[in-house]
Protein backbone atom coordinates (compact mmCIF):
# COMPACT_ATOMS: atom_id res chain seq x y z
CA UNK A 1 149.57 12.60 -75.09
CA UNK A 2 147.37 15.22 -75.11
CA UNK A 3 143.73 15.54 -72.76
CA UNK A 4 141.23 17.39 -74.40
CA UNK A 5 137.06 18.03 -74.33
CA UNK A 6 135.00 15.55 -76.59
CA UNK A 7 133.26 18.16 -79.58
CA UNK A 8 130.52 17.20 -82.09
CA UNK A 9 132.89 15.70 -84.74
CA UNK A 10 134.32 13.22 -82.04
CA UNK A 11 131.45 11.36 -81.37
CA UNK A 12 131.85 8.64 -83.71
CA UNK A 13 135.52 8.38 -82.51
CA UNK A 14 134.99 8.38 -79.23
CA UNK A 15 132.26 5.56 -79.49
CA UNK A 16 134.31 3.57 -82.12
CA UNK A 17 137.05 3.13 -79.38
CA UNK A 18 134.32 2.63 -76.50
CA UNK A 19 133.50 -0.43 -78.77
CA UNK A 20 136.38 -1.60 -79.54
CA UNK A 21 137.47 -1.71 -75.40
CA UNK A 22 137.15 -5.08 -74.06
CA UNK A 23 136.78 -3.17 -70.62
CA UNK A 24 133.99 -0.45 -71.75
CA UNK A 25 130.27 -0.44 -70.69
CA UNK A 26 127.02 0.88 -71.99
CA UNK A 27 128.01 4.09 -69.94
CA UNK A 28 131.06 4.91 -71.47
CA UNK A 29 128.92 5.77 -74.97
CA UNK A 30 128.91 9.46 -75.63
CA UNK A 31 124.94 9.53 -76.16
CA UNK A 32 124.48 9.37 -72.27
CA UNK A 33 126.61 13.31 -72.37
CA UNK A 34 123.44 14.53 -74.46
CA UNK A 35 121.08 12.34 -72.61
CA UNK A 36 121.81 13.76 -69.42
CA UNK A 37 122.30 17.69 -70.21
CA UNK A 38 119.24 17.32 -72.32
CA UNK A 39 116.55 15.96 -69.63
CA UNK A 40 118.30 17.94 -66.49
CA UNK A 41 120.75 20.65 -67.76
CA UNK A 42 123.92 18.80 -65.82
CA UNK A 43 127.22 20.41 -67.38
CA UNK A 44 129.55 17.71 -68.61
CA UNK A 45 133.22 16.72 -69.07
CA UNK A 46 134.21 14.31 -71.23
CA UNK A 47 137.56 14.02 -71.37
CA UNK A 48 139.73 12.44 -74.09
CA UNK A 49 143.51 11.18 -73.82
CA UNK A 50 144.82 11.08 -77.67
CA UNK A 51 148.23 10.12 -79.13
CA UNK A 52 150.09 13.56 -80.18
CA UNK A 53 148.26 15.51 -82.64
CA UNK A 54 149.60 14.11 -87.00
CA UNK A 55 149.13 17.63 -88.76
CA UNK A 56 151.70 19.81 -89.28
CA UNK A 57 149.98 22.71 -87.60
CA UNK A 58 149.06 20.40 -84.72
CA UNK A 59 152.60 19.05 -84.58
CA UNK A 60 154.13 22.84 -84.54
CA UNK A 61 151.38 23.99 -81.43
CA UNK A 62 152.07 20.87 -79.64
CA UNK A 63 155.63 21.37 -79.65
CA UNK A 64 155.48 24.35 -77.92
CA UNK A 65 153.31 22.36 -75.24
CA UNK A 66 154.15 23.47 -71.37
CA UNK A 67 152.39 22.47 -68.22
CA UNK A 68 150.08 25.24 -68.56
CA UNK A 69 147.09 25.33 -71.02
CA UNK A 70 147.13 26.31 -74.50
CA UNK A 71 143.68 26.97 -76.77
CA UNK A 72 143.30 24.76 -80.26
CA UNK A 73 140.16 24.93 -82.57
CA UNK A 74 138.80 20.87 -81.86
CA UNK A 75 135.77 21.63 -84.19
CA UNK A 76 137.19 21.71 -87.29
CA UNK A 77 138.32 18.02 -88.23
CA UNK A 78 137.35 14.49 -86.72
CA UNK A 79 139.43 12.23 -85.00
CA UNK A 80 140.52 8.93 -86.25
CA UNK A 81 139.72 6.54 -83.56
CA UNK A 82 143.19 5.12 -83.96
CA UNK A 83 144.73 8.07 -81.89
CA UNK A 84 142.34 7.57 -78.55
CA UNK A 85 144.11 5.97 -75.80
CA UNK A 86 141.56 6.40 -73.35
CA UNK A 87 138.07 8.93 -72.15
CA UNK A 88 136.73 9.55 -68.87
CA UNK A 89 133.22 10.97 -69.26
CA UNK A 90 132.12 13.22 -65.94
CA UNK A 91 128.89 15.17 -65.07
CA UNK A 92 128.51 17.95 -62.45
CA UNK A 93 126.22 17.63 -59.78
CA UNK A 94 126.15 20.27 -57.26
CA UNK A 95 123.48 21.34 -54.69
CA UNK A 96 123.91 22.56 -51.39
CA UNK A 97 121.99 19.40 -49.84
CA UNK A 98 123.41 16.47 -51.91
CA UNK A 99 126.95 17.86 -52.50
CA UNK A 100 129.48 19.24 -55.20
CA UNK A 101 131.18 16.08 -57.29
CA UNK A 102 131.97 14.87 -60.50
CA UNK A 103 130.60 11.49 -61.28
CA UNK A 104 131.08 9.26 -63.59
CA UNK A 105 128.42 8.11 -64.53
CA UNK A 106 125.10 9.35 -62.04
CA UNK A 107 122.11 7.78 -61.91
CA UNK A 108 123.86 4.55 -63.53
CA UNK A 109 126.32 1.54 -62.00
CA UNK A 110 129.04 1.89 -64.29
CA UNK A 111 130.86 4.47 -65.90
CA UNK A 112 134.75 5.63 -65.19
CA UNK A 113 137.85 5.67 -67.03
CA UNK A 114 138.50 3.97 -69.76
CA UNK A 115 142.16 3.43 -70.85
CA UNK A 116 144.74 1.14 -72.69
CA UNK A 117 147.20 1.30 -70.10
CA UNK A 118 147.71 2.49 -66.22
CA UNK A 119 149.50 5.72 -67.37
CA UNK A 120 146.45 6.79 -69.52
CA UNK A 121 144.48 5.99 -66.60
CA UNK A 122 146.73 8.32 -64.17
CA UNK A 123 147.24 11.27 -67.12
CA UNK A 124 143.05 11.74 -67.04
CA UNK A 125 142.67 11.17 -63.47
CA UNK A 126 145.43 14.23 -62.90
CA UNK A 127 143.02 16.50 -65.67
CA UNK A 128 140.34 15.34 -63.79
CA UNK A 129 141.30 16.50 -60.41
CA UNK A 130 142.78 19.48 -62.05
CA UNK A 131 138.87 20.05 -63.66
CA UNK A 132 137.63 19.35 -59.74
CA UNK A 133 139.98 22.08 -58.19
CA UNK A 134 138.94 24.25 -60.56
CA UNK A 135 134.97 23.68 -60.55
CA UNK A 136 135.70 23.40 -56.62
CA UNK A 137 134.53 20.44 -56.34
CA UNK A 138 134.28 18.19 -52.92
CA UNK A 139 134.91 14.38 -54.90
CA UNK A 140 135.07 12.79 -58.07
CA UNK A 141 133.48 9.30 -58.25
CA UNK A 142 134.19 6.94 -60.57
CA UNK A 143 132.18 3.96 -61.11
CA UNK A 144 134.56 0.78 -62.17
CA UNK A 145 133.82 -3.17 -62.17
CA UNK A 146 137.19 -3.58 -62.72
CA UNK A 147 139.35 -1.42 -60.04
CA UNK A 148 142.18 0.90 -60.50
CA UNK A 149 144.88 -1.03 -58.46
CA UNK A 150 146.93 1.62 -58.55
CA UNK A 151 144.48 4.35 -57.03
CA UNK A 152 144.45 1.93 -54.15
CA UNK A 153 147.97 1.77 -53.68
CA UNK A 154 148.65 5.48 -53.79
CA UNK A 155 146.29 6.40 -51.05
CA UNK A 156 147.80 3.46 -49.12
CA UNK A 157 150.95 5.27 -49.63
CA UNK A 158 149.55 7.94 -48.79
CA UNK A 159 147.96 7.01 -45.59
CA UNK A 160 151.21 6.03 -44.07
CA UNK A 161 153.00 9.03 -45.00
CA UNK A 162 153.96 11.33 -42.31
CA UNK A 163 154.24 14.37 -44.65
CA UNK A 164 150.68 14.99 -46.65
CA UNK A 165 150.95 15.63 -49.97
CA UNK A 166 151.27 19.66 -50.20
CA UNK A 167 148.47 21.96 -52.14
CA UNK A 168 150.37 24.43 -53.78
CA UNK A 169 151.58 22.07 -56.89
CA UNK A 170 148.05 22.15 -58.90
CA UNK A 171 147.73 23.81 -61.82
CA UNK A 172 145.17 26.46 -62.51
CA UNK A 173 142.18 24.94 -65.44
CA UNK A 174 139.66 26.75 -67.19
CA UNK A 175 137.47 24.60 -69.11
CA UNK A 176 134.05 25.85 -69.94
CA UNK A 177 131.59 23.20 -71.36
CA UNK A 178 131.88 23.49 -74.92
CA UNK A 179 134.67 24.66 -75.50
CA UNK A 180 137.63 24.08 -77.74
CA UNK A 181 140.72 24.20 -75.16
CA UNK A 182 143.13 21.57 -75.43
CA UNK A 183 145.22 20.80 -72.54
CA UNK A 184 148.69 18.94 -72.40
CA UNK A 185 149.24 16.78 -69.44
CA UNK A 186 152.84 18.06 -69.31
CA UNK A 187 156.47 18.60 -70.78
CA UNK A 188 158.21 16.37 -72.51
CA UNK A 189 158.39 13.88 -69.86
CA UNK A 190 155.19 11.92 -70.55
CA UNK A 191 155.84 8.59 -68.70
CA UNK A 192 154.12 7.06 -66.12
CA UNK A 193 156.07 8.13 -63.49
CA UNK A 194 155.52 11.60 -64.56
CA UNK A 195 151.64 11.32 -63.98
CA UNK A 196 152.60 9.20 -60.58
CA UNK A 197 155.08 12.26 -58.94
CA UNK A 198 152.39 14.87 -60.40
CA UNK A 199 149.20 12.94 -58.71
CA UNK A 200 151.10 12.25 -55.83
CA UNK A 201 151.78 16.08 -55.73
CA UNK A 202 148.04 17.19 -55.16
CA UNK A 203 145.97 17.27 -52.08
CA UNK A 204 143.76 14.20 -52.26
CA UNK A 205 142.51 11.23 -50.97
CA UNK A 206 140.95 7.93 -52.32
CA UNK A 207 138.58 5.44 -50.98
CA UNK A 208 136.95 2.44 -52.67
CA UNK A 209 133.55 0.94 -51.69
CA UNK A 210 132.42 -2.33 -53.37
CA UNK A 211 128.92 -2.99 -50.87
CA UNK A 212 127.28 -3.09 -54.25
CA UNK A 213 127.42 -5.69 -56.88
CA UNK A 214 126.06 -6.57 -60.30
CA UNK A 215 124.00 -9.74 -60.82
CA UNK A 216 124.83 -11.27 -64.09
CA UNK A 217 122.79 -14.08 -66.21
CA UNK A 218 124.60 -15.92 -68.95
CA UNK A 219 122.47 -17.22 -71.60
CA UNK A 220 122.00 -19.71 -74.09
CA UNK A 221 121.51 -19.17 -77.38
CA UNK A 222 117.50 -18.94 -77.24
CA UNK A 223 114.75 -18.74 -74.78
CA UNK A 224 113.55 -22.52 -75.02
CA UNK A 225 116.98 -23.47 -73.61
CA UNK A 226 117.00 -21.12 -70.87
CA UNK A 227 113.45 -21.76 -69.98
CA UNK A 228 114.38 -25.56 -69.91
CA UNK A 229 117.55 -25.05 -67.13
CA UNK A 230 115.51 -23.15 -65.21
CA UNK A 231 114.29 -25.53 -61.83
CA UNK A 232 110.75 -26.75 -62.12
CA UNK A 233 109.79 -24.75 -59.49
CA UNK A 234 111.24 -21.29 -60.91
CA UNK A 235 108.99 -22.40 -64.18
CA UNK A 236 106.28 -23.06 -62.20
CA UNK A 237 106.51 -19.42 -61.20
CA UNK A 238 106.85 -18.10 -64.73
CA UNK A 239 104.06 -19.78 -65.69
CA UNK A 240 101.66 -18.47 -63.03
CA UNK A 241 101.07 -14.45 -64.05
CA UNK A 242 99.95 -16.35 -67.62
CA UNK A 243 97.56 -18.38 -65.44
CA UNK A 244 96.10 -14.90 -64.16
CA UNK A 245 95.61 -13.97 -67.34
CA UNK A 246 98.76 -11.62 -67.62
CA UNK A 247 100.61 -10.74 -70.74
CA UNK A 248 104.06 -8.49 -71.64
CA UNK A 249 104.76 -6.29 -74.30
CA UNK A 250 107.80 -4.93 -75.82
CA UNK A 251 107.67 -1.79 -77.71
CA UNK A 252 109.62 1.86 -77.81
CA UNK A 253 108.07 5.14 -77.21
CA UNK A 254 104.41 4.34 -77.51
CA UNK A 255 104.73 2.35 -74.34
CA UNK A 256 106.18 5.56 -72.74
CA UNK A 257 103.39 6.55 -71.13
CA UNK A 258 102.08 3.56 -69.57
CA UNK A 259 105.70 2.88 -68.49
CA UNK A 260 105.88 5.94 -66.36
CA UNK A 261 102.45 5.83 -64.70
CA UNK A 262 104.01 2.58 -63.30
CA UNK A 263 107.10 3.73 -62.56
CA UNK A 264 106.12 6.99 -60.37
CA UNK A 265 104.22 4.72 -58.35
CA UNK A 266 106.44 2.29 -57.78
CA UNK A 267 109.29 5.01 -56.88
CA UNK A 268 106.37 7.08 -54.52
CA UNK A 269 105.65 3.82 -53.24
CA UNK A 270 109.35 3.30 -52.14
CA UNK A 271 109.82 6.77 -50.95
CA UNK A 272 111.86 8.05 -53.37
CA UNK A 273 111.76 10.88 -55.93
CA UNK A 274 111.44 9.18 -59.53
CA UNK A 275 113.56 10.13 -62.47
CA UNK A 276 112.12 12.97 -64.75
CA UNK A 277 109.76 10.98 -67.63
CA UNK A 278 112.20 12.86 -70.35
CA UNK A 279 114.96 11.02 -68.89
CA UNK A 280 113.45 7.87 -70.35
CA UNK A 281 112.23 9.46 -73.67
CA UNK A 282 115.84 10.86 -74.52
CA UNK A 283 117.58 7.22 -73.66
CA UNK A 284 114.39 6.28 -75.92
CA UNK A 285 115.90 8.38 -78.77
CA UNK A 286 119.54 8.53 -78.03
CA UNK A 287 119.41 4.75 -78.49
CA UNK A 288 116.25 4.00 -80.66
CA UNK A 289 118.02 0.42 -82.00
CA UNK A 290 119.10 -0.69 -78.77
CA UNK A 291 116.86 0.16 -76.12
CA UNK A 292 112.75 -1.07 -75.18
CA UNK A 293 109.88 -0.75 -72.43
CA UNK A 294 108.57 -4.01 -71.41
CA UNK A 295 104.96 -3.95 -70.06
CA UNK A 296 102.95 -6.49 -68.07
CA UNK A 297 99.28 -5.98 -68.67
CA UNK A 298 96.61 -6.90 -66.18
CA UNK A 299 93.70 -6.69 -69.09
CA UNK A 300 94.16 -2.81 -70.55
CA UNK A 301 96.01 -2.34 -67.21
CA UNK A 302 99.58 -1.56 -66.91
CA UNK A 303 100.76 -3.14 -63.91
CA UNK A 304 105.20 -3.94 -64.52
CA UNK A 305 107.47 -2.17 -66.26
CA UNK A 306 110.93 -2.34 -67.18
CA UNK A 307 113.50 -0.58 -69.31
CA UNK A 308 116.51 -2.49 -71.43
CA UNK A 309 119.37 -1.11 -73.64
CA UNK A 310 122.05 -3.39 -75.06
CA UNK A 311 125.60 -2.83 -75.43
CA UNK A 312 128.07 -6.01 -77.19
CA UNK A 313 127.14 -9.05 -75.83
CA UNK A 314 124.58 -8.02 -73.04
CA UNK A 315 121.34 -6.59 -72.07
CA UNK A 316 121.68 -4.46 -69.06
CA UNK A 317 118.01 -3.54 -67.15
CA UNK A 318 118.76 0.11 -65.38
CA UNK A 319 114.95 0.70 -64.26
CA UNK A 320 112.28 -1.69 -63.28
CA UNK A 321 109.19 -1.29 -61.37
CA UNK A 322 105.76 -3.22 -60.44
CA UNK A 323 102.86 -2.07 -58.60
CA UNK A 324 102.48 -3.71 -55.11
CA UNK A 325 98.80 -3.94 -55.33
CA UNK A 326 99.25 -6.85 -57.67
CA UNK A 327 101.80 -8.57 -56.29
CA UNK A 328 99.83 -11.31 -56.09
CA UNK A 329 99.97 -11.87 -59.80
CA UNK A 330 103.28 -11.95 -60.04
CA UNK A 331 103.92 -9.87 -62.67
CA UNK A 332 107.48 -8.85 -61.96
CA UNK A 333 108.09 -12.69 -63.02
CA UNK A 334 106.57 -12.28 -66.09
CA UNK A 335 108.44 -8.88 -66.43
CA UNK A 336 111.54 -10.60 -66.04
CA UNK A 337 110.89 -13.68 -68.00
CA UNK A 338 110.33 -11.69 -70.69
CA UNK A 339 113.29 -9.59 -71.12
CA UNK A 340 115.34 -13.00 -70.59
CA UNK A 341 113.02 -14.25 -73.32
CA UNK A 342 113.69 -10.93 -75.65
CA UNK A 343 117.78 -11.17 -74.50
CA UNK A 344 118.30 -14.87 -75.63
CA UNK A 345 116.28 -14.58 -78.48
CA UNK A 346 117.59 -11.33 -79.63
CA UNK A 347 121.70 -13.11 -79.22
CA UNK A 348 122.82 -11.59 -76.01
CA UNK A 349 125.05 -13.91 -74.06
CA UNK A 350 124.44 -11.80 -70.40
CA UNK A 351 121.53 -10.39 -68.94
CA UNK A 352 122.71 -7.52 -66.51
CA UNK A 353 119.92 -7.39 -63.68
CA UNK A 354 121.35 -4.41 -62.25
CA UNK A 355 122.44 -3.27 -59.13
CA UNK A 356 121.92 -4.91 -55.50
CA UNK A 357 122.98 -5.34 -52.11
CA UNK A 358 124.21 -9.03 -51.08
CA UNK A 359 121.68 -10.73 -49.43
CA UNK A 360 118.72 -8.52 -49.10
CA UNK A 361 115.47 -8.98 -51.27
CA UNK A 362 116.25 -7.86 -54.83
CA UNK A 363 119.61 -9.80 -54.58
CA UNK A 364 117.36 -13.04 -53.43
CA UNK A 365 114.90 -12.30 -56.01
CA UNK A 366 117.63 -12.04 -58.97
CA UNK A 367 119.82 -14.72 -57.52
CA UNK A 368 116.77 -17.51 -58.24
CA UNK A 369 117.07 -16.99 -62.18
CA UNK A 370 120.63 -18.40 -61.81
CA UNK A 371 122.55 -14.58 -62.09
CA UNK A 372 125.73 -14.85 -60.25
CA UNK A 373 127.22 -11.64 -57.90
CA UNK A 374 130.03 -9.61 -59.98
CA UNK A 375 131.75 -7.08 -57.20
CA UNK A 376 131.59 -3.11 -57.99
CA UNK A 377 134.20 -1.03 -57.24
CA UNK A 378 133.46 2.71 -56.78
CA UNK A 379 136.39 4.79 -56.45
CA UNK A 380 136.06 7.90 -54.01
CA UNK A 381 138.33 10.77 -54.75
CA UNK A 382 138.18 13.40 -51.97
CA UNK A 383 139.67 16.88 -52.70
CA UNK A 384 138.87 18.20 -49.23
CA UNK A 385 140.73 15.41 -47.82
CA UNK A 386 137.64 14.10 -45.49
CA UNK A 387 136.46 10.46 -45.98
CA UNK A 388 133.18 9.56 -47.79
CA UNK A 389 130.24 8.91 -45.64
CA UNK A 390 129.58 5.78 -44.89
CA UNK A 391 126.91 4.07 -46.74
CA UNK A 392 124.73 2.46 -44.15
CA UNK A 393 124.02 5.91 -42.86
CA UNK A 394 122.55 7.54 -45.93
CA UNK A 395 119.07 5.98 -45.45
CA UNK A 396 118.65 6.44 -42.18
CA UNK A 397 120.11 10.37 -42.68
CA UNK A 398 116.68 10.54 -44.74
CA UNK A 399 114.04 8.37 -43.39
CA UNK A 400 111.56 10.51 -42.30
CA UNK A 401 112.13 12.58 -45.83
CA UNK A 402 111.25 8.47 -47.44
CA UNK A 403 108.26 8.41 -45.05
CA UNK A 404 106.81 11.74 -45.56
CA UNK A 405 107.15 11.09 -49.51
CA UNK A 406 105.34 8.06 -49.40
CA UNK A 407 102.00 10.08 -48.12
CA UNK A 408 102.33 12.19 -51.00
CA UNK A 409 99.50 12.02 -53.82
CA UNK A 410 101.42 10.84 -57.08
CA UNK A 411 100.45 13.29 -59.13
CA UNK A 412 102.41 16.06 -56.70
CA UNK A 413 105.28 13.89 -56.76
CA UNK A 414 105.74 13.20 -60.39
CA UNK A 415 105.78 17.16 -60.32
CA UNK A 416 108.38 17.64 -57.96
CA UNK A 417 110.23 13.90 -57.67
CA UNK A 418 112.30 14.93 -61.11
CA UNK A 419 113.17 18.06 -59.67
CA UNK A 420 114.80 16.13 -56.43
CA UNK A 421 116.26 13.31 -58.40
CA UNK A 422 118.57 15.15 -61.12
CA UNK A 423 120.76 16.12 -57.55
CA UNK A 424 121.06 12.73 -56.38
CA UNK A 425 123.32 10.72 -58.25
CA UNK A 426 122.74 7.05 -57.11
């Protein structure tokens, strides 16, 4: 098994696997690498576990494999999808303020690693760590529904040892974006207890929050069903926005603009700085077949918004927003009837609402269409050996930072919100 840095002529590889994973997500596509360097300049690791390397010039380098690095030209031939056993894509964010990590993925709820077995899973966490102690990072986070059992166990383990794992077994990385290093994950002993004795040889600890969850819809096969299971009340609802003479659209990039005048209210609105506009435009283009705005119009009047990309068998919903002013319309129902409409209609079996807290409003709001709670599990990997903060004080840490943002004219913080935002990885 050999790790090594995704180049140009993997792409198609690495998403042809991504596909064919029963356990991938929408994040684990390589179009959210150029997505995310494009609109904020974040360096990125994605990291690929293949079988060993079929050419005879591969064959004779790779036999000469150690545990230290060795260099390979990766831009030169394509990979036949057949040979991935697993990817972990990871993005640098680091400012003195909102920390040093790797994440995988920011600004999104899923992400992680991506393997056909636990020892795949253990061989990229150890590059991964290895990539950390090199970059210096704090953490790496890793973004799972499912959870890696195993993580948990080992810091268990770890936690009731009386002798720390010592530093001085890590091995020194250089990996420059871009490129074409190849690294080994060690000697001939590739098992999973290899990866288990090398983990448990570095400095770490792991925590695992899951105070977040996903709210999932399963659908029928069209809208008229779904509109018909829906309690007469919850129609009733629906049917009011229409009443007040509301209407949606769905459409790509010429709703762009419209979209974001919503949007950077809404987030000002909140308190919070809004994603750069050329975040949504390059998710726009990255994914012109699979993603649309939806738009609730009060007249010529943009007044909801909402942004959906599919991925297999479901439509996930990563940004939505409505202007309080109108809440008395209602037009976040019609927002949301209407990408359940486009989702049934269009032969998606789940509608992915996106992420929530149990029991607080959103979670109310998206539990009355019928979605149902699916646990996340966001593993915590601290290279400085100190615990994550806890999660109930992060708000409070900037409330009067919310406050004072919500006084601010929009226009200043569309300007500045973007440049805020890239840093913050939630």
């Amino acid at each position: 098994m050999v790790i090594k840095p995704i180049q140009p002529p993997h792409t198609r590889a690495w998403d042809e696997y991504v596909k064919a994973s029963p356990k991938a997500n929408l994040y684990h596509l390589s179009g959210w690498q150029n997505i995310i360097h494009k609109t904020y300049g974040h360096k990125t690791y994605y990291l690929m576990a293949t079988r060993e390397p079929e050419s005879s010039e591969l064959r004779a380098q790779s036999s000469k494999l150690s545990v230290k690095n060795y260099e390979l030209s990766a831009n030169s031939y394509e990979l036949n999808p057949d040979t991935l056993v697993g990817i972990l894509p990871l993005v640098h964010l680091k400012h003195f303020l909102f920390g040093n990590s790797l994440v995988s993925l920011p600004f999104f709820d899923l992400g992680g690693i991506l393997a056909d077995n636990e020892e795949t899973e253990k061989a990229l966490l150890l590059q991964a760590i290895r990539l950390a102690n090199d970059l210096k990072v704090n953490n790496i986070e890793l973004r799972h529904q499912e959870p890696l059992s195993w993580l948990s166990r080992m810091s268990q383990l770890e936690a009731q040892s009386s002798n720390p794992h010592p530093t001085s077994y890590v091995y020194p990385v250089k990996f420059a974006e871009g490129n074409s290093k190849v690294y080994p994950v060690g000697p001939e002993d590739r098992t999973g207890a290899y990866f288990t004795r090398e983990l448990s040889a570095m400095s770490w600890v792991s925590q695992t929050r899951s105070h977040k969850v996903r709210m999932l819809l399963n659908l029928p096969d069209s809208s008229e069903k779904l509109m018909k299971s829906f309690k007469s009340k919850l129609r009733s609802q629906i049917k009011k926005p229409k009443k007040e003479g509301l209407h949606a659209r769905v459409g790509s990039l010429e709703l762009l603009n419209d979209f974001y005048k919503v949007f950077s209210i809404n987030m000002r609105d909140l308190g919070s700085p809004a994603h750069s506009k050329a975040l949504i435009q390059n998710v726009l283009r990255e994914f012109p077949e699979k993603s649309r705005i939806v738009i609730v119009y009060k007249d010529d009047q943009a007044i909801a918004c909402s942004i959906i990309v599919g991925f297999k068998e479901t439509l996930e919903n990563p940004w939505a927003s409505a202007l309080k002013k109108y809440n008395s319309l209602s037009p976040n129902m019609l927002l949301y009837w209407t990408m359940l409409e486009y989702a049934s209609d269009n032969g998606f079996q789940y509608f992915d609402f996106g992420r929530s807290s149990p029991d607080e409003g959103t979670y109310k709001f998206k539990e009355q269409w019928g979605a149902s709670p699916v646990p996340l599990h966001w593993h915590y990997v601290s290279l400085n050996r100190k615990p994550i903060n806890e999660g109930g004080s992060e708000k409070s840490k900037f409330q009067r930072a919310i406050q004072y943002w919500q006084k601010l004219p929009v226009s200043f913080t569309k300007l500045l919100g973007p440049r805020i935002r890239k840093h913050i990885g939630l």
